[in-house]
PDB file of N, CA and C in Angstrom:
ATOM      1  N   UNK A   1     -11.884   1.276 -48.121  1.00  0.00           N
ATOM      2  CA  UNK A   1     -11.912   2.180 -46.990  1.00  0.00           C
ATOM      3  C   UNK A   1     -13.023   1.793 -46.019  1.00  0.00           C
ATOM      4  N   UNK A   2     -14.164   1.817 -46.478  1.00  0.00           N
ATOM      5  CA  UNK A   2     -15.307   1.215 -45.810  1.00  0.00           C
ATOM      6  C   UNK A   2     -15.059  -0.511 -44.645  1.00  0.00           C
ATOM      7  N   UNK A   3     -14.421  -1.139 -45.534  1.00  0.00           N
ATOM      8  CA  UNK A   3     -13.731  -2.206 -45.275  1.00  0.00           C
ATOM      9  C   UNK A   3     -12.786  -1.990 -44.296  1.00  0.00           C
ATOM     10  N   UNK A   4     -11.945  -1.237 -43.983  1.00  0.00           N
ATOM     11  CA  UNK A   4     -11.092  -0.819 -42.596  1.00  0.00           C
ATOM     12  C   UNK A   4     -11.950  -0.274 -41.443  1.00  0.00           C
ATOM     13  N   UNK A   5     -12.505   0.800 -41.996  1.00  0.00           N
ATOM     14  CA  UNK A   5     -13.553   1.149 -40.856  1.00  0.00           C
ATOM     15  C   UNK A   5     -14.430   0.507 -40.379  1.00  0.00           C
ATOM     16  N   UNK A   6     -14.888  -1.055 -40.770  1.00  0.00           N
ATOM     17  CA  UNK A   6     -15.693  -1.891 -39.820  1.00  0.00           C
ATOM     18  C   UNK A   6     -14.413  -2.855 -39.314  1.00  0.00           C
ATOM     19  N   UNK A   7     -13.843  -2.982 -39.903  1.00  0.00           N
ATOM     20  CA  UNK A   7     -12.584  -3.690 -39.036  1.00  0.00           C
ATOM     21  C   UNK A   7     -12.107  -3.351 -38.054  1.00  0.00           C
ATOM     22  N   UNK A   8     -11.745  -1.576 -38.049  1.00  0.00           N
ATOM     23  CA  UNK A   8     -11.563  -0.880 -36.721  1.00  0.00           C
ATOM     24  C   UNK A   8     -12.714  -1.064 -36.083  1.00  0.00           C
ATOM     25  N   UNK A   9     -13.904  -0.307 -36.046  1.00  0.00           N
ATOM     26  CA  UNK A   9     -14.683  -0.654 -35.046  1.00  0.00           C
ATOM     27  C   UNK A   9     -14.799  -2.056 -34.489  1.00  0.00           C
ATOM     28  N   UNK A  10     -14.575  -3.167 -35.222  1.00  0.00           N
ATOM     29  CA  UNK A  10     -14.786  -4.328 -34.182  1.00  0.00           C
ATOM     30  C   UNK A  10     -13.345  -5.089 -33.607  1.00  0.00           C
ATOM     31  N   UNK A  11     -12.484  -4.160 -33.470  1.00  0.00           N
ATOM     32  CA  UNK A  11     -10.941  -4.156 -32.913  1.00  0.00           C
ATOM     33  C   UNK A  11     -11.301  -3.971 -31.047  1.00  0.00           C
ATOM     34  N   UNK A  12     -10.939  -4.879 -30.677  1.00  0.00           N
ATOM     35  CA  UNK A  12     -11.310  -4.802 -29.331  1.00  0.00           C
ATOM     36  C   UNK A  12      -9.391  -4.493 -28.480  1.00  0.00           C
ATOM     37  N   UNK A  13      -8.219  -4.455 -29.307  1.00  0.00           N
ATOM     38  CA  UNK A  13      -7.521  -4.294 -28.604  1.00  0.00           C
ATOM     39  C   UNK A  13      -7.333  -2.961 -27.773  1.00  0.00           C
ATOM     40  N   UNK A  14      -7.652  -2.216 -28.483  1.00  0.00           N
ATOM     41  CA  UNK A  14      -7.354  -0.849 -27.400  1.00  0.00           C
ATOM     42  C   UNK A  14      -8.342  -0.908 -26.505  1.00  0.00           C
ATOM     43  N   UNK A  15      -9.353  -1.313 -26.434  1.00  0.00           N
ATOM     44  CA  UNK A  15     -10.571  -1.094 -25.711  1.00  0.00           C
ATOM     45  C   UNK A  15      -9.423  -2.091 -23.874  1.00  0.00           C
ATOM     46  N   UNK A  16      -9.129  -3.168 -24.352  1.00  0.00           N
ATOM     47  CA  UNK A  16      -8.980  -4.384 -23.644  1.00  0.00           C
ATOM     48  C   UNK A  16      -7.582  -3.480 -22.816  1.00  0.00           C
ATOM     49  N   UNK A  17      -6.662  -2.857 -23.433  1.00  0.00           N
ATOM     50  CA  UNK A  17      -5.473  -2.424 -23.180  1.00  0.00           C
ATOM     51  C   UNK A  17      -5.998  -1.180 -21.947  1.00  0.00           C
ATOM     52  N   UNK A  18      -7.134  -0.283 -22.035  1.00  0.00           N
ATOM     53  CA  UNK A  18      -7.770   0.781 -21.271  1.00  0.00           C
ATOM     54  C   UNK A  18      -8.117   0.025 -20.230  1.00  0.00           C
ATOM     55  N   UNK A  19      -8.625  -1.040 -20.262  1.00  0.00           N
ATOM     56  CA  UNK A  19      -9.153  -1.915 -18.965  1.00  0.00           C
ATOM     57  C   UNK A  19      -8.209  -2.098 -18.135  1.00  0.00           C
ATOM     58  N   UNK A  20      -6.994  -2.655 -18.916  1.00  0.00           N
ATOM     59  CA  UNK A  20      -5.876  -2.754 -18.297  1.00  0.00           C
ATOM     60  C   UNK A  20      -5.208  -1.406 -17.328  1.00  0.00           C
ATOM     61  N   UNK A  21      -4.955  -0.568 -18.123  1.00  0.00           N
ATOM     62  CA  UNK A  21      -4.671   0.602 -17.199  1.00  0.00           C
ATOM     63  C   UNK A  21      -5.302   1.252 -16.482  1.00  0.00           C
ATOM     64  N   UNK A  22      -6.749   0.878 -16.379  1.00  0.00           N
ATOM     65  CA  UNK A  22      -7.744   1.361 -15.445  1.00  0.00           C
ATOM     66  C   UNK A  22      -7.892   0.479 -14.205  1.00  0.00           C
ATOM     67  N   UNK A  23      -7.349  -0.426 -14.184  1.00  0.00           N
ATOM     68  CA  UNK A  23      -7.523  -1.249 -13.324  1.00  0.00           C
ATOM     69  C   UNK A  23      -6.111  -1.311 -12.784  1.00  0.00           C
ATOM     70  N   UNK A  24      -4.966  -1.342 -13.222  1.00  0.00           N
ATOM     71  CA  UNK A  24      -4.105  -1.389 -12.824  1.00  0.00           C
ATOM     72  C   UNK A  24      -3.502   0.337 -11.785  1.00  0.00           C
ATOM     73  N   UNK A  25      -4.123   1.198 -12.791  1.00  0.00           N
ATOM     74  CA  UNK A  25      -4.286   2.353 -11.834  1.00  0.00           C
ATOM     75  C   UNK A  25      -5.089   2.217 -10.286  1.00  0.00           C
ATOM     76  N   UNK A  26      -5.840   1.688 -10.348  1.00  0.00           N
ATOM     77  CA  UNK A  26      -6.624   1.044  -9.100  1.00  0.00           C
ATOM     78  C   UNK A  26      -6.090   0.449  -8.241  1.00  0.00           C
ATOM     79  N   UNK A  27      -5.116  -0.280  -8.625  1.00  0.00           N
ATOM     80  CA  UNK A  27      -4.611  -1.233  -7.587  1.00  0.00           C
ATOM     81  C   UNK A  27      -3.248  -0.538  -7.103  1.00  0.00           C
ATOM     82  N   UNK A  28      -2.462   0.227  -7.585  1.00  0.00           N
ATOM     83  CA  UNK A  28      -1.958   1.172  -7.016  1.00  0.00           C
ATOM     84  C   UNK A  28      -2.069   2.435  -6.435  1.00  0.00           C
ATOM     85  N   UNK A  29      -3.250   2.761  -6.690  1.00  0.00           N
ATOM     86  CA  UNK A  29      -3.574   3.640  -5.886  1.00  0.00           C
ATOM     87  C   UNK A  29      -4.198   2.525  -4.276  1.00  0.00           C
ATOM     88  N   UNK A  30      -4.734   1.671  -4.265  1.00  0.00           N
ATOM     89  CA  UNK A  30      -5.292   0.900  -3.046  1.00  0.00           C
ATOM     90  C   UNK A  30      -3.825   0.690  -2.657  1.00  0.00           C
ATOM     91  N   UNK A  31      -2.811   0.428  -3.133  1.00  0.00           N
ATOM     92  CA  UNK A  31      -1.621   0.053  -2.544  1.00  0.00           C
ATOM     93  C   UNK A  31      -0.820   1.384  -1.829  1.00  0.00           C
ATOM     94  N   UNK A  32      -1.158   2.259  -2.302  1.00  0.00           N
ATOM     95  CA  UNK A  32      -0.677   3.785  -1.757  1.00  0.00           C
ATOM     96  C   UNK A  32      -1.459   4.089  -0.242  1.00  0.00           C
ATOM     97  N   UNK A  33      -3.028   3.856  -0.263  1.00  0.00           N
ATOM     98  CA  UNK A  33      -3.891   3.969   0.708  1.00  0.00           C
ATOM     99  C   UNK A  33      -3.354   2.740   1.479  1.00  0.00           C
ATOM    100  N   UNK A  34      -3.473   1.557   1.400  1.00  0.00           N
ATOM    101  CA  UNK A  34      -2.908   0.430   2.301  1.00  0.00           C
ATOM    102  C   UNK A  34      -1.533   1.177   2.821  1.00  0.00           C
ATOM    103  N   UNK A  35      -0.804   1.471   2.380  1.00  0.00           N
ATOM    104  CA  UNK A  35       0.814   1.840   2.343  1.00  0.00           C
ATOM    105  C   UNK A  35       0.476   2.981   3.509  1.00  0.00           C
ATOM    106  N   UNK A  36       0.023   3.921   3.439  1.00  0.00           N
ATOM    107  CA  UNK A  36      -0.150   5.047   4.221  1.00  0.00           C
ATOM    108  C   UNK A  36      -1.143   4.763   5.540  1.00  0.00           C
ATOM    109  N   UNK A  37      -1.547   3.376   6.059  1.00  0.00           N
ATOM    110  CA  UNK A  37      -2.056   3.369   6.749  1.00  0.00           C
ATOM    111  C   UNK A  37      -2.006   2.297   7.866  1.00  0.00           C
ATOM    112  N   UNK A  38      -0.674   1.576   7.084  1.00  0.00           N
ATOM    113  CA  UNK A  38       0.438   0.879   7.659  1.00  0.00           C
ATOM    114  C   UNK A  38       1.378   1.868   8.128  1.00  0.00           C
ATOM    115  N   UNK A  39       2.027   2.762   7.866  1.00  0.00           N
ATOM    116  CA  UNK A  39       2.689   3.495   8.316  1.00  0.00           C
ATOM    117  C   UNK A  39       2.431   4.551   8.963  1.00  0.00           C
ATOM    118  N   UNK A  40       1.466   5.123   9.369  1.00  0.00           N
ATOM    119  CA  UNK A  40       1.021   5.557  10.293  1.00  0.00           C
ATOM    120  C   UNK A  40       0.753   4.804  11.699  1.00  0.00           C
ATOM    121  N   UNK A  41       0.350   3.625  11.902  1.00  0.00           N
ATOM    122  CA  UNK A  41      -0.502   2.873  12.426  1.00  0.00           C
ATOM    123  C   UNK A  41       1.018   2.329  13.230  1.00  0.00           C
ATOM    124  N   UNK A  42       2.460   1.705  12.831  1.00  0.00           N
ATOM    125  CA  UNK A  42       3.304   1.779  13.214  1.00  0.00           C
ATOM    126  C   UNK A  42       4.351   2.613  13.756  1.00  0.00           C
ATOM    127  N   UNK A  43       4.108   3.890  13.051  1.00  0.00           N
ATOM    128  CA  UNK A  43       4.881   4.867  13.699  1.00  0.00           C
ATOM    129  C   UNK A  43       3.877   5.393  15.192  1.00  0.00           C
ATOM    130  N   UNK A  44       2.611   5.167  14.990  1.00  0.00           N
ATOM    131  CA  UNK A  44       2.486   5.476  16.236  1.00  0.00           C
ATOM    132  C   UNK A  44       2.681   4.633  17.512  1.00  0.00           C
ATOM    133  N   UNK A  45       2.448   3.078  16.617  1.00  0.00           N
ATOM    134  CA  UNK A  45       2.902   2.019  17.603  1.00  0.00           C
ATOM    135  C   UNK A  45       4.308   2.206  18.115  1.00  0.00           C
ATOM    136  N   UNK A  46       5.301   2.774  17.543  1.00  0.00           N
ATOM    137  CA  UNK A  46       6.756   2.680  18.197  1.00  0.00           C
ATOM    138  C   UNK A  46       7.029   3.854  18.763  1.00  0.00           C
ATOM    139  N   UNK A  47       6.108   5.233  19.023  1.00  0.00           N
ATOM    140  CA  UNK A  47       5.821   5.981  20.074  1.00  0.00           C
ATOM    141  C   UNK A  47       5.480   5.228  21.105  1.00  0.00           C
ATOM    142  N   UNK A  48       4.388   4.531  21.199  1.00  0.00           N
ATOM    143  CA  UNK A  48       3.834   4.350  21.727  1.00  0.00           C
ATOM    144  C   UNK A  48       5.279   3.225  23.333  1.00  0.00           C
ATOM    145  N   UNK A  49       5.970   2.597  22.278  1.00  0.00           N
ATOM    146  CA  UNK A  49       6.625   1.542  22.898  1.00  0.00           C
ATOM    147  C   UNK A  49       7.665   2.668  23.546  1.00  0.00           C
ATOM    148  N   UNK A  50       8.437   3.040  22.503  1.00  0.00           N
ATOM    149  CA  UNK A  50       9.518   4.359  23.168  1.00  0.00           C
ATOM    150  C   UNK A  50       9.200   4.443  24.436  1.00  0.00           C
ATOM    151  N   UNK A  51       7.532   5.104  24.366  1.00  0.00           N
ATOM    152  CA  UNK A  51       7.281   5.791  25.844  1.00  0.00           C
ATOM    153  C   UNK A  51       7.186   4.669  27.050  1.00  0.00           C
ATOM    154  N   UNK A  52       6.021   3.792  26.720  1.00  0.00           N
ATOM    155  CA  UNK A  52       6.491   2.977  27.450  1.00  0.00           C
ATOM    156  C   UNK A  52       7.901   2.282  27.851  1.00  0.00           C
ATOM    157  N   UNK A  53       9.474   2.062  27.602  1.00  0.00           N
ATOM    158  CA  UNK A  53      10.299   2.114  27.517  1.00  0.00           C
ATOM    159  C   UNK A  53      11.417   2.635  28.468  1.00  0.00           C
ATOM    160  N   UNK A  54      11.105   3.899  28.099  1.00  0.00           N
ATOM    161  CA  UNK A  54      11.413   4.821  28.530  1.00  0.00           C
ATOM    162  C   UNK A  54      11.054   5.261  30.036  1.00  0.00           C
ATOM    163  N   UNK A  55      10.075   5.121  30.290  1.00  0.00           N
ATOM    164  CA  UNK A  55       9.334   5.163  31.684  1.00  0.00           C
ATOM    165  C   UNK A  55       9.344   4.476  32.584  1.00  0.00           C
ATOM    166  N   UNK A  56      10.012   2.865  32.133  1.00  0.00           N
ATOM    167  CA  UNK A  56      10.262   2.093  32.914  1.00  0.00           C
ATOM    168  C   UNK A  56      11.318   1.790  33.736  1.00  0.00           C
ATOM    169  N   UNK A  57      11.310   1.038  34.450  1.00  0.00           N
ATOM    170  CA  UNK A  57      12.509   1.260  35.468  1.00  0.00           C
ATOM    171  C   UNK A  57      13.220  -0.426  35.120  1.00  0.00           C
ATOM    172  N   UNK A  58      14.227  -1.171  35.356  1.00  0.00           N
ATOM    173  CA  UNK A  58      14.481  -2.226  35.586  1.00  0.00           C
ATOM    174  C   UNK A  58      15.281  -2.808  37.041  1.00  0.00           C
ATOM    175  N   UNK A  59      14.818  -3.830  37.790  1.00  0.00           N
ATOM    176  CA  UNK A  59      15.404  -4.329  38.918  1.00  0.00           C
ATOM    177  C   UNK A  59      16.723  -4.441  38.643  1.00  0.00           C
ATOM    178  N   UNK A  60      17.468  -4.799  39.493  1.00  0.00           N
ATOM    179  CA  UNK A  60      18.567  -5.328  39.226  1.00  0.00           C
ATOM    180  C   UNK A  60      18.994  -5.851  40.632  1.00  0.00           C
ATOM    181  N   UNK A  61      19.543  -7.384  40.506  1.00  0.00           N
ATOM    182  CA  UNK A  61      19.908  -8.049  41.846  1.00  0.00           C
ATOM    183  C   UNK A  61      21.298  -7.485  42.572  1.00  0.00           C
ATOM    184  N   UNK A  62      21.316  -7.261  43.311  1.00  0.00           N
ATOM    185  CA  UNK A  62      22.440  -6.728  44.467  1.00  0.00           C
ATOM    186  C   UNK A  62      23.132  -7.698  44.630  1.00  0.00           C
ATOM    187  N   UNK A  63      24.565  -7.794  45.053  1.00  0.00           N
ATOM    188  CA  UNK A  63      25.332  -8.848  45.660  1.00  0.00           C
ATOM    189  C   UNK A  63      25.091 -10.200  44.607  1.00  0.00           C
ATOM    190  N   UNK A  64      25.254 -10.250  43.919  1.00  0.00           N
ATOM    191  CA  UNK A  64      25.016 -11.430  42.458  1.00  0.00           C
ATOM    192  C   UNK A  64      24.258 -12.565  42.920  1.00  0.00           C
ATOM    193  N   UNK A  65      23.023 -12.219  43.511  1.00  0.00           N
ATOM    194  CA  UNK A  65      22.222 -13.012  43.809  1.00  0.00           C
ATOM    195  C   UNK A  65      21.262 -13.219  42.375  1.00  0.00           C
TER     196      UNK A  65
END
């Protein structure tokens, strides 16, 4: 028994596996914040164009010149 219980304690897999999901939690959450700040940043850009767009007028040649 004694003999398992120093074996567990010097078991580094779960330790290594927590790193993993701690870090991997990290990088999806930065991907959520990136994500939300791309999409903002474009939706206002294609207001932005709409209006301009929209407001504009275009020439057009008379007599097919």
């Amino acid at each position: 028994m004694i003999k398992f219980i120093k074996n567990f304690r010097k078991d580094e897999n779960g330790a290594v596996t927590v790193d993993w999901v701690v870090l991997t939690a990290a990088v999806v959450a930065l991907a959520g914040v990136a994500y939300q700040g791309i999409n903002s940043g474009t939706g206002a850009l294609s207001t932005d164009v709409n209006n301009a767009l929209t407001n504009s007028t275009v020439a057009t040649a008379v007599g097919g010149e």
